[in-house]
Protein backbone atom coordinates (compact mmCIF):
# COMPACT_ATOMS: atom_id res chain seq x y z
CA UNK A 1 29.52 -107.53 28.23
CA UNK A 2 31.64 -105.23 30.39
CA UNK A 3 30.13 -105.33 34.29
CA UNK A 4 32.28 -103.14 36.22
CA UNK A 5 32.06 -102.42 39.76
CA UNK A 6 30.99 -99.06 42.10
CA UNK A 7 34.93 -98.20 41.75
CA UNK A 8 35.16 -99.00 38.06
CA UNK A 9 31.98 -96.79 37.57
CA UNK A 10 33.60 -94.06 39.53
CA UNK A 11 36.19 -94.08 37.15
CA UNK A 12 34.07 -93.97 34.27
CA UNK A 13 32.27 -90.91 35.35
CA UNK A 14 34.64 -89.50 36.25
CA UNK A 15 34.83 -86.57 33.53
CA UNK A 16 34.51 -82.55 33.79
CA UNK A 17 30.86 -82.93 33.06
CA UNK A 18 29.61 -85.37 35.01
CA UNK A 19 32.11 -84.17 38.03
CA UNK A 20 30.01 -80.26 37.58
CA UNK A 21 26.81 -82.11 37.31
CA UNK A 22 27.82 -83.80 41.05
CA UNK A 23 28.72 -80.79 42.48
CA UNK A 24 25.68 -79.09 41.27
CA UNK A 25 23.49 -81.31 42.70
CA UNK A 26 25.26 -81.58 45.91
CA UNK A 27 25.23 -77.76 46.27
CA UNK A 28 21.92 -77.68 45.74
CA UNK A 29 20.92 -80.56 48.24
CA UNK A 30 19.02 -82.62 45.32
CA UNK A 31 19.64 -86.46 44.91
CA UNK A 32 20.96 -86.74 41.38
CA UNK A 33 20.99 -89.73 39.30
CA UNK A 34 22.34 -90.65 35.19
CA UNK A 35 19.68 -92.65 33.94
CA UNK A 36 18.53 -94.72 31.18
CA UNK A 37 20.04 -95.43 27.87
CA UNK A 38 23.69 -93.73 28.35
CA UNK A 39 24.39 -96.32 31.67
CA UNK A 40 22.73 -99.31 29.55
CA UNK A 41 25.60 -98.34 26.79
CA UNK A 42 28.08 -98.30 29.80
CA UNK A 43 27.57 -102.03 30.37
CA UNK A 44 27.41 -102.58 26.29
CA UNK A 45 30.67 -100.78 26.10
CA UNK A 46 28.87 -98.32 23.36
CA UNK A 47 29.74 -94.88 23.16
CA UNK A 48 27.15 -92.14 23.84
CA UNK A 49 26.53 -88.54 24.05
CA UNK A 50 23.22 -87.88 25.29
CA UNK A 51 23.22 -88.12 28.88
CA UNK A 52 19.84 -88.14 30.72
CA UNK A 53 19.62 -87.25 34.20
CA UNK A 54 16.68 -87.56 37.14
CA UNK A 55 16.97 -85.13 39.89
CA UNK A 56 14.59 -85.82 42.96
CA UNK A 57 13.61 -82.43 43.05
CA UNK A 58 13.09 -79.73 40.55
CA UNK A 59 14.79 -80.89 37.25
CA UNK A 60 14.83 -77.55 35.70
CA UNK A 61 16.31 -75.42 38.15
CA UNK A 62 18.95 -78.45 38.20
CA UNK A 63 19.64 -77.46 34.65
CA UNK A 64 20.04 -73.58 35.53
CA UNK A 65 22.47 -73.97 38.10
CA UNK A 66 24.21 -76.80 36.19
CA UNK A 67 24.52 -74.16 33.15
CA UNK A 68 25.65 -71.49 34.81
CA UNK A 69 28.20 -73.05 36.23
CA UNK A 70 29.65 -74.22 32.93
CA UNK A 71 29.29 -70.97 31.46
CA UNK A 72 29.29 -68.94 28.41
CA UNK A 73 29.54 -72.22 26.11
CA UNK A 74 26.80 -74.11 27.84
CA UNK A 75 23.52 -73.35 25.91
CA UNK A 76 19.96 -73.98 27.78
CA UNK A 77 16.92 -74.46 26.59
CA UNK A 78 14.06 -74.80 29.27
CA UNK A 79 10.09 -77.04 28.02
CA UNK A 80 8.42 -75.70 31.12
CA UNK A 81 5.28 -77.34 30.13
CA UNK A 82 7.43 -81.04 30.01
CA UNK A 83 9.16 -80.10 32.94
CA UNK A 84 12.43 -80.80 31.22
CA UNK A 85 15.43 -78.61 30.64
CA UNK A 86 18.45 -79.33 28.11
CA UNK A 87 21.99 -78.14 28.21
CA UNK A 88 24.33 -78.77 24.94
CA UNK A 89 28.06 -78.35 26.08
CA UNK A 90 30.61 -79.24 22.94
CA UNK A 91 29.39 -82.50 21.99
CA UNK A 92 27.47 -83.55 24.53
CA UNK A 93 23.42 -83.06 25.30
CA UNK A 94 22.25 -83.24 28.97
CA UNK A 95 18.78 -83.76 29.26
CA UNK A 96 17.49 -82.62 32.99
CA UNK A 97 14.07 -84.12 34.42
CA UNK A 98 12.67 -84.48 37.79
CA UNK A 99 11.93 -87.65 39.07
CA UNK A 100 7.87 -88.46 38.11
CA UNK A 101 5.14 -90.34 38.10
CA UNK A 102 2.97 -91.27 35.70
CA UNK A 103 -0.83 -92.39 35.38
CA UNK A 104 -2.42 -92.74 31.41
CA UNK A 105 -6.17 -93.11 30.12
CA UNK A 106 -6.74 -95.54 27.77
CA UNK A 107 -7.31 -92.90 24.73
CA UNK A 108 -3.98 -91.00 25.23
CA UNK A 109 -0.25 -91.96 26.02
CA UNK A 110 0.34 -88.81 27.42
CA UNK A 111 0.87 -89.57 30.89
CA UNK A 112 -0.62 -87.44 33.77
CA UNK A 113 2.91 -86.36 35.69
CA UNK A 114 3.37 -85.58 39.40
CA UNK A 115 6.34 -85.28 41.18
CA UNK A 116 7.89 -88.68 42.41
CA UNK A 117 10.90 -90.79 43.78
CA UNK A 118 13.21 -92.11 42.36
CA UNK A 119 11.55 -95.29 42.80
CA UNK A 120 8.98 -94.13 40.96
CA UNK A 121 10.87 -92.83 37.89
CA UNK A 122 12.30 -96.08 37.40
CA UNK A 123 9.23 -98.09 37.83
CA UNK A 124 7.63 -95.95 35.11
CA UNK A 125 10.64 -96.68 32.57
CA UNK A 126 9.99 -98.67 29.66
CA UNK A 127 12.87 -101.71 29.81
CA UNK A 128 14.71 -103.12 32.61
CA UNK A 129 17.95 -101.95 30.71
CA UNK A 130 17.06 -98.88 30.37
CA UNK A 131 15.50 -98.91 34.24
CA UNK A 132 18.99 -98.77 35.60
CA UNK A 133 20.55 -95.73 37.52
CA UNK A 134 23.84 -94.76 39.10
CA UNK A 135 23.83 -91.72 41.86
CA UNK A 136 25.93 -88.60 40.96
CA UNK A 137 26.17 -87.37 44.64
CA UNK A 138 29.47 -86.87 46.41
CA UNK A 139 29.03 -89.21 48.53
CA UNK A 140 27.35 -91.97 46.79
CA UNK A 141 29.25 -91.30 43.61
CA UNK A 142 29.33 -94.10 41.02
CA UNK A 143 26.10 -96.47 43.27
CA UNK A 144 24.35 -98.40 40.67
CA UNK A 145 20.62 -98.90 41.75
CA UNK A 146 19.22 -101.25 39.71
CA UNK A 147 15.86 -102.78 41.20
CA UNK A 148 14.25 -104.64 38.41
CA UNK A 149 17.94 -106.32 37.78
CA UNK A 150 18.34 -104.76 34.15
CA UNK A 151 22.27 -105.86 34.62
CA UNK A 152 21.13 -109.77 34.26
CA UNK A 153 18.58 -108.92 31.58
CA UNK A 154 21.82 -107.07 29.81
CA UNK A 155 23.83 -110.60 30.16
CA UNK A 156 21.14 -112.90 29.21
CA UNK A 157 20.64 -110.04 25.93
CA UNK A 158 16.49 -110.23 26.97
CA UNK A 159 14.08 -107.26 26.65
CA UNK A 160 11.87 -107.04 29.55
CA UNK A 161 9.64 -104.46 31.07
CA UNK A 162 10.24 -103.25 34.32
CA UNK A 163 6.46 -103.88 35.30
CA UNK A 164 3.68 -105.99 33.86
CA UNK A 165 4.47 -105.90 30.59
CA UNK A 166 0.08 -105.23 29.57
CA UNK A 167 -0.05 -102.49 31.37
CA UNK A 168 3.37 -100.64 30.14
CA UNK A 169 2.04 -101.48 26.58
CA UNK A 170 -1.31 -100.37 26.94
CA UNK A 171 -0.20 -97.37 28.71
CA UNK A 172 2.20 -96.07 25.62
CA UNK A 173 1.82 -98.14 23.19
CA UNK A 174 4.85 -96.72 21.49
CA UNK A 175 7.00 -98.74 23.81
CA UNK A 176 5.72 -102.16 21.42
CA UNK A 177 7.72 -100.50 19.03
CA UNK A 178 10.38 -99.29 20.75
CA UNK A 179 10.73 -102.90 22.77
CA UNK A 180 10.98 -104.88 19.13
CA UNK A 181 13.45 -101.70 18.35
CA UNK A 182 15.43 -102.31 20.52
CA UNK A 183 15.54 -106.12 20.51
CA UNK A 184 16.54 -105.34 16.91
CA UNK A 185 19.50 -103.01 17.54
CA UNK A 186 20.76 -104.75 19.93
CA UNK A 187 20.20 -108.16 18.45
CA UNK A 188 18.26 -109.41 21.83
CA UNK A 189 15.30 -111.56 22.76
CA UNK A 190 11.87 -110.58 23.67
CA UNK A 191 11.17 -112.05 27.15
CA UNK A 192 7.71 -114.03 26.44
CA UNK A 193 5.48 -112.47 28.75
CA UNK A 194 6.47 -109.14 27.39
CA UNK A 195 6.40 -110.79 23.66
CA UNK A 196 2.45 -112.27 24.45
CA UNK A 197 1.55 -108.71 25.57
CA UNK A 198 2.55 -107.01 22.24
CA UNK A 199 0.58 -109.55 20.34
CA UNK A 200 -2.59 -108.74 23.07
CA UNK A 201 -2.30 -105.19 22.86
CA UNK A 202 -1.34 -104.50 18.82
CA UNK A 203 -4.66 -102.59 18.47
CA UNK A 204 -3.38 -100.17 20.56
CA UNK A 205 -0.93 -99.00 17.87
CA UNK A 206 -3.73 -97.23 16.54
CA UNK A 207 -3.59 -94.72 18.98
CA UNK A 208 -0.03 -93.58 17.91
CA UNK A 209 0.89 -90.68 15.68
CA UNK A 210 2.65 -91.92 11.70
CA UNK A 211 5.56 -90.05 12.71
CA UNK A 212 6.53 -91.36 16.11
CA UNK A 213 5.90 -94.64 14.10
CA UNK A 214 8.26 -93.98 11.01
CA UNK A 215 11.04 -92.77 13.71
CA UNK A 216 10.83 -96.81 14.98
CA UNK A 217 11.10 -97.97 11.71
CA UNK A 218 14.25 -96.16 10.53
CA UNK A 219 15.61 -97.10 13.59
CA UNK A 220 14.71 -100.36 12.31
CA UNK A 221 15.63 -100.04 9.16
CA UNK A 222 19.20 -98.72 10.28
CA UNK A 223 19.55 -101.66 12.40
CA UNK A 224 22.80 -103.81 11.43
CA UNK A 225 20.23 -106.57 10.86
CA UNK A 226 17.11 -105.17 10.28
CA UNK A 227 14.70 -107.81 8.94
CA UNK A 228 14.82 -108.90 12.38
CA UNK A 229 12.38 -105.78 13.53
CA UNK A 230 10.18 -107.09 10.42
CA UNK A 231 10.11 -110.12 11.42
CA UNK A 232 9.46 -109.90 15.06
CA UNK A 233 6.34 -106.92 13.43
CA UNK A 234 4.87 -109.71 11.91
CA UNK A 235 4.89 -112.25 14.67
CA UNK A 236 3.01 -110.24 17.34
CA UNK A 237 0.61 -109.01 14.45
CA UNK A 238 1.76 -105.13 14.31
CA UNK A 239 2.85 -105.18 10.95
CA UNK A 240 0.06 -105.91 8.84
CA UNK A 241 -1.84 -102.73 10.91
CA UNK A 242 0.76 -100.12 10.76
CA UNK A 243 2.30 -101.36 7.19
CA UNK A 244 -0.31 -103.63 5.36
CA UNK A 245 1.74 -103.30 1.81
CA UNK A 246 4.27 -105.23 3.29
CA UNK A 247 2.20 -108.13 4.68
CA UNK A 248 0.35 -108.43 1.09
CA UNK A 249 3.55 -109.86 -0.12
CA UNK A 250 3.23 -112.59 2.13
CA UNK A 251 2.51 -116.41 0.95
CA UNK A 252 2.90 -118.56 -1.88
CA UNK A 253 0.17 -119.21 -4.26
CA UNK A 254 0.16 -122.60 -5.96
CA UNK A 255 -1.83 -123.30 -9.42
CA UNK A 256 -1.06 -126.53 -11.54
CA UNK A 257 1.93 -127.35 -9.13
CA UNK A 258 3.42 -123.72 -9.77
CA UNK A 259 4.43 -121.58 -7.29
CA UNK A 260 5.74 -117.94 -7.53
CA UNK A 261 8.47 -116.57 -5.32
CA UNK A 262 7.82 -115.52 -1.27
CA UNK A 263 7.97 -111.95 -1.91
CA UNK A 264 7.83 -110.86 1.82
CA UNK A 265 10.67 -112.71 2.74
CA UNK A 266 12.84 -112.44 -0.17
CA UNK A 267 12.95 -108.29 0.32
CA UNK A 268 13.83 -109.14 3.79
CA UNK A 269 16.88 -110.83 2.33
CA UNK A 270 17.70 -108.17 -0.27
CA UNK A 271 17.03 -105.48 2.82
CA UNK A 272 19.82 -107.08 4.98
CA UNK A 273 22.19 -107.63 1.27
CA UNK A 274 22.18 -103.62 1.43
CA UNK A 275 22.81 -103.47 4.84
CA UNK A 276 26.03 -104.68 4.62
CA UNK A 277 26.70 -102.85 1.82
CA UNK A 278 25.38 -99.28 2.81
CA UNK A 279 24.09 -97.93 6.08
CA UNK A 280 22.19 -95.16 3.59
CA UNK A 281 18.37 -94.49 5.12
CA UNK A 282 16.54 -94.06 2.16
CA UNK A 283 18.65 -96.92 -0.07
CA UNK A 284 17.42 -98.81 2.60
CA UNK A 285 13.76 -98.04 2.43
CA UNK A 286 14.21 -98.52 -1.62
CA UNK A 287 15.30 -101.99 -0.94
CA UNK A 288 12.48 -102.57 1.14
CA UNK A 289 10.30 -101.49 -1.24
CA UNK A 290 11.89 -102.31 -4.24
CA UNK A 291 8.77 -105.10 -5.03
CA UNK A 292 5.91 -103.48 -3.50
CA UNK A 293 3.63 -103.44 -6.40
CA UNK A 294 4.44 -107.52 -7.18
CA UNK A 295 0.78 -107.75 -4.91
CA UNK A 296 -1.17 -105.78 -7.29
CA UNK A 297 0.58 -106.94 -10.68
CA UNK A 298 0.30 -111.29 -9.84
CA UNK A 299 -1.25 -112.46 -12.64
CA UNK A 300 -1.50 -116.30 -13.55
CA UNK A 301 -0.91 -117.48 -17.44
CA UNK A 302 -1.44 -120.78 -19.05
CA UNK A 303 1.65 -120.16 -20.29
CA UNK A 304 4.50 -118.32 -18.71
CA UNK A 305 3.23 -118.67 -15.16
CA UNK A 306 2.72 -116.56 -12.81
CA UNK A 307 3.76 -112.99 -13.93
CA UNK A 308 4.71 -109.72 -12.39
CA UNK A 309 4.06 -107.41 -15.46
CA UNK A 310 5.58 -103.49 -14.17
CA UNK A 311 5.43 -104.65 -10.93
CA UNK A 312 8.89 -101.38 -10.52
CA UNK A 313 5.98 -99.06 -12.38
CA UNK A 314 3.65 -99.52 -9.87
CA UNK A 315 5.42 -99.81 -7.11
CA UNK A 316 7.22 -96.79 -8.25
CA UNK A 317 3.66 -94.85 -7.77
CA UNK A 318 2.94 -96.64 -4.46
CA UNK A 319 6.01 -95.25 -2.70
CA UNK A 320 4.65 -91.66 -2.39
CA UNK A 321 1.49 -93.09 -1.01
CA UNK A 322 3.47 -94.67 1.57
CA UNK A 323 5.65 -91.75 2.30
CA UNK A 324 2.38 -90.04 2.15
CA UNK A 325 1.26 -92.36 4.97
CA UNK A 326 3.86 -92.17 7.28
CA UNK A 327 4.02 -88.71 6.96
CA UNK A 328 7.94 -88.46 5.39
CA UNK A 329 9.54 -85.84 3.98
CA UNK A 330 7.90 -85.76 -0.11
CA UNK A 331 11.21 -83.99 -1.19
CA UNK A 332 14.36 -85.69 -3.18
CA UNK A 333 14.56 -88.34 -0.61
CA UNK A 334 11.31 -89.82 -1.81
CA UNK A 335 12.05 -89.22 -5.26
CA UNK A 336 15.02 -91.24 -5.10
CA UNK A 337 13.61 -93.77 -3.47
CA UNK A 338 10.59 -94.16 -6.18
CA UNK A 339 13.53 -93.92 -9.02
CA UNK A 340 14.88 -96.84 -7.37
CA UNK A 341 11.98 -98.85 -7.20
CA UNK A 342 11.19 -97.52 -10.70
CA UNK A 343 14.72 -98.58 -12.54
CA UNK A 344 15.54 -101.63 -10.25
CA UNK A 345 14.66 -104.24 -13.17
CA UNK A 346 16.99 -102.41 -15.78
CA UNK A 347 20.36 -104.23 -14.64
CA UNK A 348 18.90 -107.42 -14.25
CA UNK A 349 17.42 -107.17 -17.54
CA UNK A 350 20.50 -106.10 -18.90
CA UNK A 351 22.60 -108.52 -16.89
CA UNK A 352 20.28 -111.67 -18.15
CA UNK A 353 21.00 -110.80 -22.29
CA UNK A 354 23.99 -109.23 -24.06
CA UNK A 355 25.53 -106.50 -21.95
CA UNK A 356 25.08 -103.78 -24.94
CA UNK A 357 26.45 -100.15 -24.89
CA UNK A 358 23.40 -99.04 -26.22
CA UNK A 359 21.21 -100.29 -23.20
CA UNK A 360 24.18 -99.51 -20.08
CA UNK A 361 23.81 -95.87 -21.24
CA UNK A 362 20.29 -95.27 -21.26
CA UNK A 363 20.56 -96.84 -17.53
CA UNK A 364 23.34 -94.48 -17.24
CA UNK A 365 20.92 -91.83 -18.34
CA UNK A 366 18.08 -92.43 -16.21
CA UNK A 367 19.63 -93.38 -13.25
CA UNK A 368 22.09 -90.49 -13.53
CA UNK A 369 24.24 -89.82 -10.05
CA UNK A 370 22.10 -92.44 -8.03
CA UNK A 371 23.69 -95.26 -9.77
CA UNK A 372 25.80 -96.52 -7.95
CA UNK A 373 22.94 -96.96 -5.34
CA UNK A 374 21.25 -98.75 -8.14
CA UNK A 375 23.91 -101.22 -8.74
CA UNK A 376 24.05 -101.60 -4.85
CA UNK A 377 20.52 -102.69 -4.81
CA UNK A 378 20.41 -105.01 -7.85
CA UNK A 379 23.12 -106.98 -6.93
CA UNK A 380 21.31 -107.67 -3.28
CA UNK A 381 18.51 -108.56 -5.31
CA UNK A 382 20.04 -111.76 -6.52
CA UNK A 383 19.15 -114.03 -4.15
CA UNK A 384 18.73 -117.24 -5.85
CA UNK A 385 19.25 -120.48 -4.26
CA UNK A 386 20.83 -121.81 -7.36
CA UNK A 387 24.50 -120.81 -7.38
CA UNK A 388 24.82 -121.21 -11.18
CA UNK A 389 22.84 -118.48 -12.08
CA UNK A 390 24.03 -116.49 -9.01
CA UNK A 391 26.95 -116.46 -10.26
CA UNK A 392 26.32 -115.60 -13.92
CA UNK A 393 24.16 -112.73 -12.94
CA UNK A 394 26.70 -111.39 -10.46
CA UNK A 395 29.39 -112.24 -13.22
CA UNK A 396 27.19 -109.89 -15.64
CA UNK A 397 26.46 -107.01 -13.23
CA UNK A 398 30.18 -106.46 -12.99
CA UNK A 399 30.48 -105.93 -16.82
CA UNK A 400 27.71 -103.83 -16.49
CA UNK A 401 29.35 -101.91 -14.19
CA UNK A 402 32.58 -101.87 -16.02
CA UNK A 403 30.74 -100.66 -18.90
CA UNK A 404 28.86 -98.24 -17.00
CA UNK A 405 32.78 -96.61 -15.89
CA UNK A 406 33.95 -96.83 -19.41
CA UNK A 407 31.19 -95.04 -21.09
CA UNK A 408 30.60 -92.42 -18.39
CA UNK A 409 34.21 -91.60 -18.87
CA UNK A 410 34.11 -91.93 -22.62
CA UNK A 411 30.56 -90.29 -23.31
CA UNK A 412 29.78 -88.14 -19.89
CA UNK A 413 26.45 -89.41 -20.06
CA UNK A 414 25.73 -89.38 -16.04
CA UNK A 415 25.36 -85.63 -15.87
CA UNK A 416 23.91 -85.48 -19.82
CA UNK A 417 22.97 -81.76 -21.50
CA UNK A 418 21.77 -81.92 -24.72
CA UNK A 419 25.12 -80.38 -27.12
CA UNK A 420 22.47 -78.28 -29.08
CA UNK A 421 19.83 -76.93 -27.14
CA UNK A 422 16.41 -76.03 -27.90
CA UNK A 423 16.72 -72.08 -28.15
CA UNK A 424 19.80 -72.77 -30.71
CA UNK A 425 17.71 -75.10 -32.92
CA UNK A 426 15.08 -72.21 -33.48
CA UNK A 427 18.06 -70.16 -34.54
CA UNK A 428 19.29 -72.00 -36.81
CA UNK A 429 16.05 -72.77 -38.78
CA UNK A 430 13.91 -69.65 -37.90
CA UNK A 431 11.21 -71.65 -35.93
CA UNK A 432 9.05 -70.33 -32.87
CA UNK A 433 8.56 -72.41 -30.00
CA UNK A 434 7.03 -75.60 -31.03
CA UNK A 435 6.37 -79.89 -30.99
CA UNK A 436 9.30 -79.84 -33.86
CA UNK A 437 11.92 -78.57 -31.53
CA UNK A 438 11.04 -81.82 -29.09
CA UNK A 439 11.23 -84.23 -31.80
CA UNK A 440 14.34 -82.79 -32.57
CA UNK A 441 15.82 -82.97 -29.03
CA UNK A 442 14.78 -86.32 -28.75
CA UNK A 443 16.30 -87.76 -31.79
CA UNK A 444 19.75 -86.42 -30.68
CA UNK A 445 19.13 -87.94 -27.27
CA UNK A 446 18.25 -90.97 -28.94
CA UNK A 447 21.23 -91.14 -31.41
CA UNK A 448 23.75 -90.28 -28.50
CA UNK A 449 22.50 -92.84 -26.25
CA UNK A 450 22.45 -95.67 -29.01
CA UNK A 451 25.65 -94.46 -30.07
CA UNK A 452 24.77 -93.39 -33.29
CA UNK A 453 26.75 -89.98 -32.34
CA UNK A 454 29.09 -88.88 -30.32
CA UNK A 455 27.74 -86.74 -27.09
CA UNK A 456 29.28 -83.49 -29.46
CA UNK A 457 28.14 -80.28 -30.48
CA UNK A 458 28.77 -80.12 -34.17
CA UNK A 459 28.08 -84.14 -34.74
CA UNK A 460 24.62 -83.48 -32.82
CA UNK A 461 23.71 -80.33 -35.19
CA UNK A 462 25.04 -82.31 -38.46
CA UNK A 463 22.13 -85.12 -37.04
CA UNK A 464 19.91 -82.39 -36.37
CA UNK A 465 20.08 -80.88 -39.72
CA UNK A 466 19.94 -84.36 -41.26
CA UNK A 467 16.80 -84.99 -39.59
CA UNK A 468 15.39 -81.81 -40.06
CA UNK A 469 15.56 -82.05 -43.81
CA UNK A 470 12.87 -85.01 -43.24
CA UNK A 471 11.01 -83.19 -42.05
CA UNK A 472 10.97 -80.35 -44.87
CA UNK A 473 13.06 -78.13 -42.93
CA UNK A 474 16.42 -76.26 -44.18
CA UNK A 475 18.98 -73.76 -41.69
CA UNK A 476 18.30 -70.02 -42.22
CA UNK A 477 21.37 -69.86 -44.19
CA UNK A 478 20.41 -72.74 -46.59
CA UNK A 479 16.47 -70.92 -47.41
C-alpha cells in the first residue's frame, strides 16, 4: 500500500480540477474537503474518476460557482431535494454535498439531514476507509484528516465502521451489504465486532429495496474473487433471507453410505472458474445459477443413486423468477442467462460419449452466438477432485470445440436459416398455410443438423420433395 505524505498528496492533487475546485472554495470562504472512496483508492494506488467532495457550507452553490468557472464544457445537474449537485467535466464526475448530519428511525434508512461539520460528515460515513478526508483549501492544501485512523485499517486490509458498528447497521442496513462488498473487492477482513453486528442485525435487510440489493450483488459478482461475498452472506446469515435458492443447495444428504455432491459450494467454485475466464455480468450470474433447480429435482434410487433428473430444465424456469425477484432487467440479458442454465449439460454430455457431428451441431444450433459463453461455463464446471477424469473431460471439450469451429465453418450452422422457407414450400406444392409446412421445415432442420444434407438450397428442396411424396404430396409442376 502506497502511504504518502501531506507533500506527496499535494502532488497528487495537484491537477486542473482539483486546483479550480481549491480556488473555488477559497473564493467563496467555504472549508472544502475530497472525501470518501476516491482518497481510499489514493492509498490503494487504484485509479478513479468520481470524485466526491464535502463543503462545510452550502454544497450546491459550491457546485455553481465551481461550474461556472470551468465553463461551457462543465455540465451541472442540481437534486435540490438531496442537497447534492453534480458536475461532469471530460471524464470525470464531481459530486458536491454539504457537510451533514444524520439521525434514522428504525422503519426507514433515509436519514433525517441537517447541516453539520465536518466532524460530523465523517462520523456518519459508513467505513473507516472510506471516513478519510484531505482539505482542498489554499492553505491547508493536501491535510489528510483522518480521525477514526482508516489509514491503519487500509494497512491491516480490515473493514471497520467508523462508529458502533449496531448502530451504523441498523441505521442503513444497506451498509451490511456494502461492508461484505467491499471486504470482497478488496479482498479484506471483516473486523469482528463489525462482523457480530451483521449477523445481529440481518433482519434488518428486510427493510431494503431488491434493487439497491441486486446492485451489491453484481458488485459481488464482478468481484475478482467473488465467492468470497457468498461466503461471508452465508456466515452472518444474510444469504438465506435475501437469496434462499442459493442456501437450498446447501448440505450433503447421506442414504445407504451415499452421498450426492455439495451443490452450494461447488457453484462457488465454478463461479470463481469463470471469473478468471470472463469478467461478463450476466455469464457470471449463469454460472451461479447454472444448478439452481438440483434442490427441487434430488431424488434418491435404489439404483443409480441420488439423481438430478432436468435439474438445467428447471432451473432454466427458475431464473426469471429470480430476475423477477430482484427486480432485473427481463430483456435478452435474462434470456441468455436461462439459455445457459438451460443448455449447460449438452457439452458434458457430449464430452462424456463419442464426440459426434451430429450432436456438436445441434449444440451449435441451440446455443447459436452465445457459445462460446457456453463452452466458458462447462469447462468451469469440471471440478472434480479426481484428475483422471478432469483431464479426459477437459481433453473432450476441446474436440468439442474443435468440432464446433470446423462445422460452423463448414455448415454455417451458428446463424442457421432454413435454405427453403416456408412461403416457398406452399409454392411449390400449392398448399395454404398449414401443420404440413412445419413438418416439412422440421425434417430439413433435422436432416441438416444430422448431416443427412448439406445446409443447401436445392439438396434441402430435393429432401423436401422426397418427403413430401410420403406424405401424398407432388410439386405443382408434377400434378
Amino acid at each position: 500500500m502506497y502511504t504518502p505524505n501531506r507533500e506527496e498528496l499535494c502532488k497528487l492533487l495537484d491537477t486542473p480540477i482539483f486546483r479550480k475546485i481549491s480556488e473555488t472554495a477559497d473564493s467563496l470562504a467555504m472549508e472544502c474537503y475530497v472525501v470518501g472512496g476516491y482518497v481510499r483508492d489514493i492509498f490503494l494506488e487504484r485509479q478513479s474518476k468520481d470524485i466526491d467532495v464535502v463543503v462545510v457550507g452550502k454544497g450546491i452553490e459550491m457546485a455553481r460557482a465551481f461550474a461556472k468557472r470551468l465553463g461551457r464544457r462543465a455540465h451541472l445537474a442540481v437534486y435540490a431535494n438531496f442537497g447534492t449537485a453534480q458536475v461532469k467535466y471530460h471524464e470525470h464526475e464531481i459530486e458536491f454535498v454539504g457537510a451533514r448530519k444524520e439521525s434514522y428511525t428504525h422503519d426507514s434508512r433515509n436519514p433525517i439531514v441537517e447541516d453539520g461539520t465536518l466532524e460530523d460528515d465523517q462520523n456518519r460515513r459508513d467505513f473507516t476507509i472510506n471516513a478519510m478526508a484531505i482539505c482542498l483549501n489554499g492553505n491547508r492544501f493536501g491535510e489528510l484528516v483522518d480521525p477514526f485512523d482508516g489509514i491503519l485499517d487500509l494497512e491491516d486490509r480490515i473493514i471497520r465502521t467508523p462508529l458502533e458498528p449496531g448502530i451504523t447497521f441498523s441505521d442503513d442496513p444497506l451498509r451490511m451489504l456494502r461492508c461484505i462488498r467491499f471486504a470482497t473487492q478488496l479482498n479484506f477482513y471483516i473486523e469482528d465486532d463489525t462482523f457480530n453486528a451483521l449477523c445481529e442485525n440481518k433482519e434488518r435487510i428486510r427493510i431494503i429495496s431488491r434493487e439497491r440489493i441486486n446492485e451489491e450483488l453484481n458488485k459481488i459478482l464482478l468481484s475478482p474473487v467473488p465467492s468470497k461475498g457468498f461466503i461471508e452472506l452465508d456466515r452472518c446469515g444474510l444469504l438465506e433471507i435475501i437469496f434462499p435458492q442459493l442456501t437450498a443447495m446447501q448440505g450433503v444428504e447421506v442414504r445407504n453410505g451415499y452421498g450426492h455432491k455439495e451443490m452450494f459450494y461447488h457453484t462457488l467454485e465454478v463461479l470463481d472458474n469463470v471469473a478468471k475466464k470472463s469478467d461478463n455480468l450476466w455469464l457470471r450470474w449463469a454460472a451461479l445459477l447454472h444448478d439452481i433447480g438440483k434442490p427441487r429435482t434430488k431424488r434418491w434410487d435404489p439404483v443409480q443413486k441420488w439423481t438430478f433428473h432436468n435439474h438445467n430444465a428447471v432451473g432454466e424456469k427458475m431464473v426469471k423468477r429470480i430476475f423477477q425477484d430482484f427486480k432485473m432487467p427481463l430483456n435478452e440479458k435474462m434470456r441468455y442467462v436461462a439459455k445457459l442454465v438451460g443448455l449447460h449439460m449438452r457439452p458434458i454430455v457430449i464430452a462424456d460419449n463419442e464426440v459426434t457431428d451430429s450432436a456438436v451441431r445441434r449444440l451449435l444450433f441451440d446455443a447459436g452466438d452465445d457459445i462460446d459463453d457456453l463452452m466458458t461455463l462447462c469447462e468451469a464446471d469440471i471440478t472434480s477432485k479426481n484428475e483422471v477424469r478432469k483431464k479426459r473431460f477437459l481433453n473432450n471439450f476441446r474436440i468439442v470445440r474443435e468440432k464446433l469451429k470446423d462445422l460452423e465453418e463448414r455448415d454455417r450452422i451458428r446463424q442457421f436459416q432454413p435454405p427453403v422457407n416456408g412461403e416457398e414450400i406452399m409454392l411449390t406444392f400449392g398448399l395454404e398455410p398449414c401443420d404440413t409446412i412445419g413438418r416439412l421445415k422440421s425434417l430439413v432442420k433435422d436432416a441438416i443438423l444430422d448431416g443427412i444434407i448439406p445446409n443447401e438450397h436445392d439438396a434441402a428442396l430435393q429432401f423436401i420433395i422426397e418427403r413430401a411424396a410420403e406424405m401424398g404430396l407432388k410439386p405443382r409442376n408434377l400434378q
